[in-house]
Protein backbone atom coordinates (compact mmCIF):
# COMPACT_ATOMS: atom_id res chain seq x y z
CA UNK A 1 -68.25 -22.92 107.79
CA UNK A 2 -70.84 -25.49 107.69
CA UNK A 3 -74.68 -25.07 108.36
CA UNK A 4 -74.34 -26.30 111.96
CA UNK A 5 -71.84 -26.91 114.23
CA UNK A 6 -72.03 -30.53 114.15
CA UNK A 7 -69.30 -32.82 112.76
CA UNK A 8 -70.57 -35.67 109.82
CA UNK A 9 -67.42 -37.20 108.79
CA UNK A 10 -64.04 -36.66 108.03
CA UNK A 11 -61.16 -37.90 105.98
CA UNK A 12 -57.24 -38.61 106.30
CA UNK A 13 -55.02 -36.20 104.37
CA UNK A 14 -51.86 -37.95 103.58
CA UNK A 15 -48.91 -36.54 104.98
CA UNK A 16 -47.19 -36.87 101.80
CA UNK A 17 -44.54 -33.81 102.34
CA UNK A 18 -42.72 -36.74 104.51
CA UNK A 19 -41.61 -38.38 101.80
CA UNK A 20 -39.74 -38.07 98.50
CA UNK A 21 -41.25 -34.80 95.84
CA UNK A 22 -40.50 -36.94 93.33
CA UNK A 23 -42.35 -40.08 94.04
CA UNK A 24 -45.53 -37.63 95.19
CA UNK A 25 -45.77 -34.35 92.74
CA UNK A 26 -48.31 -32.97 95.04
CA UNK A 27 -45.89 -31.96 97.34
CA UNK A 28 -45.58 -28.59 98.91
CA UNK A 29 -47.01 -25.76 96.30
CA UNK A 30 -47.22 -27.70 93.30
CA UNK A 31 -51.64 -27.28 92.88
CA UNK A 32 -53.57 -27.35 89.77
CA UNK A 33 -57.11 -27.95 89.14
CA UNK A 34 -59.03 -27.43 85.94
CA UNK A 35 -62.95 -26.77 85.99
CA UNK A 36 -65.24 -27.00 82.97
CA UNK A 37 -69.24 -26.09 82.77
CA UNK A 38 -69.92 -29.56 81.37
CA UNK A 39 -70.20 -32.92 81.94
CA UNK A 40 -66.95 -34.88 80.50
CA UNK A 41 -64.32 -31.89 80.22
CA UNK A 42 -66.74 -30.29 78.10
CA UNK A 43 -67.17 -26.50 77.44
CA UNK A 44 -65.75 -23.70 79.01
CA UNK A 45 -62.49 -24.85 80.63
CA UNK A 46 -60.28 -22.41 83.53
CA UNK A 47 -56.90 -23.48 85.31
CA UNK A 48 -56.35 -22.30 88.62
CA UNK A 49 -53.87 -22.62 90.89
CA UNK A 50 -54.78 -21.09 93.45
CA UNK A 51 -57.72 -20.09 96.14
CA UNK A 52 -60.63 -18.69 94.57
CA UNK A 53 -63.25 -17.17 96.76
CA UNK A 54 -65.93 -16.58 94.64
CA UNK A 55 -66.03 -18.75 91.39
CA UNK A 56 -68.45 -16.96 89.28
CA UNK A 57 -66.26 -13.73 89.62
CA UNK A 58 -63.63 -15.88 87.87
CA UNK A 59 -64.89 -18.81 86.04
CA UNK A 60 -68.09 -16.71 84.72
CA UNK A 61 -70.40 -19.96 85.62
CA UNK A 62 -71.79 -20.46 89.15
CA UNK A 63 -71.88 -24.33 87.99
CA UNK A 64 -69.05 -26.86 87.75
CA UNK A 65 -70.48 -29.80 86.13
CA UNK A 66 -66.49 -31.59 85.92
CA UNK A 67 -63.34 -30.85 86.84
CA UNK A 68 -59.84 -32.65 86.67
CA UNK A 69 -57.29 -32.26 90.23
CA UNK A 70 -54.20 -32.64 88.85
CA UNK A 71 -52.46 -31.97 91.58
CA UNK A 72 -52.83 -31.23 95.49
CA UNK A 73 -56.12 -31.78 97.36
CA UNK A 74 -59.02 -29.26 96.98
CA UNK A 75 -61.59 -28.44 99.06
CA UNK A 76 -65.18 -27.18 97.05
CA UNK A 77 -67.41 -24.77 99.08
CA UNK A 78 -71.34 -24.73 97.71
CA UNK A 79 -71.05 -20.53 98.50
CA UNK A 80 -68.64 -17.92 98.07
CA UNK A 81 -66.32 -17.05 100.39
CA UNK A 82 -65.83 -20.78 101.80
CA UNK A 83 -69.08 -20.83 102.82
CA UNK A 84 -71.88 -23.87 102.58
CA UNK A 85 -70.63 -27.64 102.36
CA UNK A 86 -67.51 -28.80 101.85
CA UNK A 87 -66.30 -31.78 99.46
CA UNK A 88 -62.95 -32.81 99.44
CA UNK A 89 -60.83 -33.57 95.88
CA UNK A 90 -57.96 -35.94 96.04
CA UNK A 91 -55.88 -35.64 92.90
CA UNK A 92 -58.37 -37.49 89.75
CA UNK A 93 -60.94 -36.77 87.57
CA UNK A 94 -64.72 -35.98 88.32
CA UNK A 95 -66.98 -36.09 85.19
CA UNK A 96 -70.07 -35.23 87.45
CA UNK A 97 -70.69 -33.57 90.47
CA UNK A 98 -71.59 -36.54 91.75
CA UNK A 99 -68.33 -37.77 91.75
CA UNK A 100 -67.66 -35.56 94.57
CA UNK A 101 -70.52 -36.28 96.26
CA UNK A 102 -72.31 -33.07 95.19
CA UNK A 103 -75.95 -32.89 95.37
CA UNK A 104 -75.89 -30.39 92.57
CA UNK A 105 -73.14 -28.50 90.41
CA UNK A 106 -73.01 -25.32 92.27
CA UNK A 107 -69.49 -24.48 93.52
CA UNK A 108 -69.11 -20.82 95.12
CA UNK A 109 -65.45 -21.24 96.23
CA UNK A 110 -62.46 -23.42 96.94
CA UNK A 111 -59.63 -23.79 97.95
CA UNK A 112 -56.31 -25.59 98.17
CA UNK A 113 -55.51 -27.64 101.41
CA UNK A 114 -52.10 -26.51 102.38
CA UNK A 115 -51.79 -27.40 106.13
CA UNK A 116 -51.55 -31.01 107.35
């Protein structure tokens, strides 16, 4: 899905479906992510709750300048259809791009990680 096929780095995904659903909300089909067109939860503001494969098609913007993970873990493609890099949202909020490590605001797709 990348632009090689050469590995970088990779991260942990707690296996919080172990343990208690109400101690860790995140658990098992409870995702929400909000993402907004400006800096600091500013402007135009969606919800989603689910995979979206092409972000302009829904959100209108092909940049995502913030967004808030409310709950699960996210995974942010730079092109549609889960295409490009990949940056990885634990639950928190991102008033930049550069809080996910983004280069620039550009998000195509994303979606929710569901198996770990």
């Amino acid at each position: 899905m990348g632009f090689s096929s050469c590995i970088r780095s990779c991260r942990v995904i707690p296996m919080v479906s172990l343990f208690c659903t109400v101690c860790h909300p995140t658990v098992q089909g409870s995702y929400r992510l909000r993402i907004y067109e400006k800096t600091d939860f500013n402007g135009h503001m969606m919800e989603f709750m689910d995979d979206c494969p092409c972000v302009s098609d829904r959100f209108h913007h092909r940049h995502v300048y913030s967004c808030n993970v409310m709950n699960g873990y996210w995974i942010f493609y730079e092109y549609p259809n889960y295409r490009g890099r990949q940056y990885f949202l634990r639950p928190g909020e991102y008033r930049r791009y550069r809080d996910w490590s983004a280069t620039c605001a550009i998000v195509g797709s994303f979606r929710r990680v569901t198996d770990f």
